[in-house]
C-alpha atoms as a PDB file:
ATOM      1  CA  UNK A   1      92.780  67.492  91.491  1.00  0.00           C
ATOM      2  CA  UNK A   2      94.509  66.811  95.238  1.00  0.00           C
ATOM      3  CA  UNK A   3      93.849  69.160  98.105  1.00  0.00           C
ATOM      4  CA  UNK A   4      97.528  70.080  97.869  1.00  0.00           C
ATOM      5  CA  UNK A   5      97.242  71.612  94.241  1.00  0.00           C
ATOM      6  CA  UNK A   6      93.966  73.646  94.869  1.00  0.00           C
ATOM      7  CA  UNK A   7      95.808  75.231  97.883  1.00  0.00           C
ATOM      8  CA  UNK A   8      99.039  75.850  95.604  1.00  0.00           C
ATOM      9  CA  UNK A   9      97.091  77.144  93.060  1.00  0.00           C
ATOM     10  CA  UNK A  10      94.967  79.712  95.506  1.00  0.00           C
ATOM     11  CA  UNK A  11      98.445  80.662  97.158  1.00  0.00           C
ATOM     12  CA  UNK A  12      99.560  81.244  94.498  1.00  0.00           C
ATOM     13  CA  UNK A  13      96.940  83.847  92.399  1.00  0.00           C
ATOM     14  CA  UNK A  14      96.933  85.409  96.152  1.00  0.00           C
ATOM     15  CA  UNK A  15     100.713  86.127  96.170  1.00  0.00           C
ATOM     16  CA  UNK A  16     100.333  87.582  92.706  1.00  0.00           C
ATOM     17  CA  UNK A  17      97.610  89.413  93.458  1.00  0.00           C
ATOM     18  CA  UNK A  18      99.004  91.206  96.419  1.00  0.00           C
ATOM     19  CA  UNK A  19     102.760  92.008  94.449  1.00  0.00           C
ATOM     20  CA  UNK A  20     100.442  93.418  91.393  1.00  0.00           C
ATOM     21  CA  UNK A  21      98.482  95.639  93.841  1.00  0.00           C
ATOM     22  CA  UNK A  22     102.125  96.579  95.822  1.00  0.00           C
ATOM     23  CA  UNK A  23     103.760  97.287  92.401  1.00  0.00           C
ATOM     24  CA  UNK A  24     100.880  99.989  91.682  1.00  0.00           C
ATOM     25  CA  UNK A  25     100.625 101.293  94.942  1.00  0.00           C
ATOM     26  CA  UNK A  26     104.480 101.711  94.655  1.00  0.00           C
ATOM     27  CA  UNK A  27     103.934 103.516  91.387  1.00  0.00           C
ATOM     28  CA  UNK A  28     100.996 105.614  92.958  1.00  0.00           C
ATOM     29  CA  UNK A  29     103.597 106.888  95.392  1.00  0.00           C
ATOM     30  CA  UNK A  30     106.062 107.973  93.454  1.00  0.00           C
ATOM     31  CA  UNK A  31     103.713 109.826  92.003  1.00  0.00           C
ATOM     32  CA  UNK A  32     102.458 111.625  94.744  1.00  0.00           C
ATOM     33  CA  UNK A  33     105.950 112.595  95.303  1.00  0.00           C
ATOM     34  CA  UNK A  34     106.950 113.547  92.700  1.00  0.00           C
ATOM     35  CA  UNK A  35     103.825 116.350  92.655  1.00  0.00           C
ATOM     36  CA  UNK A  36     104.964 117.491  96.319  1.00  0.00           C
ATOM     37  CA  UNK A  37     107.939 118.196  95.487  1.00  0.00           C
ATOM     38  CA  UNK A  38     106.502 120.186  92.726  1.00  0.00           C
ATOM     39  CA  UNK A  39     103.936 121.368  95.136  1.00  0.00           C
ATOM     40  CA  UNK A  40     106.636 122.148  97.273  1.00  0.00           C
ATOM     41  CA  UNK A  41     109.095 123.860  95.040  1.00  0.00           C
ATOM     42  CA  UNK A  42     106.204 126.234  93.894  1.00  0.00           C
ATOM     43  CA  UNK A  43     105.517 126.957  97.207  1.00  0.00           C
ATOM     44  CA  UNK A  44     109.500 128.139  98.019  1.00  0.00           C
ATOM     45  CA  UNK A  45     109.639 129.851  94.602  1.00  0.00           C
ATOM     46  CA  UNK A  46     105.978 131.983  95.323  1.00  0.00           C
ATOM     47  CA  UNK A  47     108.000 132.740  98.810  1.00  0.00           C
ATOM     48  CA  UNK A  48     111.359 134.333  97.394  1.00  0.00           C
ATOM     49  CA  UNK A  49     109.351 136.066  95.191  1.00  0.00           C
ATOM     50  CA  UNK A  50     107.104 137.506  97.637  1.00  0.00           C
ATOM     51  CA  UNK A  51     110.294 138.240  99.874  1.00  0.00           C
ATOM     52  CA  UNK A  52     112.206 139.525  96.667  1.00  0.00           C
ATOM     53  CA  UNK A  53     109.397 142.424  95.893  1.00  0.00           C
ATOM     54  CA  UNK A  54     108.965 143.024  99.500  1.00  0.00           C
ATOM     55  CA  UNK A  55     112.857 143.950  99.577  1.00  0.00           C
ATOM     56  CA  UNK A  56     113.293 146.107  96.450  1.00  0.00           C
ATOM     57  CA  UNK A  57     110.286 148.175  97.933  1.00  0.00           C
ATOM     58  CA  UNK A  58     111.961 148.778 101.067  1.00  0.00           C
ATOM     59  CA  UNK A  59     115.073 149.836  99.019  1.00  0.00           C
ATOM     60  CA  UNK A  60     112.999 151.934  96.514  1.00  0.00           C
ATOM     61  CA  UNK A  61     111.338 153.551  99.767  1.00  0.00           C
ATOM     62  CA  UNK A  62     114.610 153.836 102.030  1.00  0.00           C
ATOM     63  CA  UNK A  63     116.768 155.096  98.111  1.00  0.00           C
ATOM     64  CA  UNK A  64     113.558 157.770  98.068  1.00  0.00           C
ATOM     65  CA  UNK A  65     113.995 158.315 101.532  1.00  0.00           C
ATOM     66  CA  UNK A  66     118.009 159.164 101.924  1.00  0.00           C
ATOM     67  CA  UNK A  67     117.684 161.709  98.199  1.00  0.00           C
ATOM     68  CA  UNK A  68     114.807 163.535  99.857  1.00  0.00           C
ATOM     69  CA  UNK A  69     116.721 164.088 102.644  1.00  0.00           C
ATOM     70  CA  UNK A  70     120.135 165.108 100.953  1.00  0.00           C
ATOM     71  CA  UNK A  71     118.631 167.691  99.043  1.00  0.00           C
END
């Protein structure tokens, strides 16, 4: 075995090694997107909600309000 094949050959399992790793760590990040955007969509939904019931009470209470005082 020459000098020149041992080199290919260690240049070679090194490149592979590092796209193998890259292709997982590519796949590892989508994933973590993909779950904050879930995260994230959650989030937004728990907020309108919130915002929602916070809003029909303040119409239930001001509705209340205005027939109290018109009678």
């Amino acid at each position: 075995m020459s000098v020149v094949s041992v080199l290919a050959v260690a240049v070679t399992v090194v490149v592979f090694g590092y796209r193998l790793g890259r292709t997982h760590a590519a796949w590892r990040d989508v994933r973590a997107a993909r779950r904050a955007v879930l995260i994230t969509r959650r989030t937004a939904w728990r907020h309108t909600a919130g915002l929602a019931a916070v809003m029909v009470a303040l119409f239930a209470t001001l509705f209340v309000t205005a027939f109290e005082i018109s009678k």
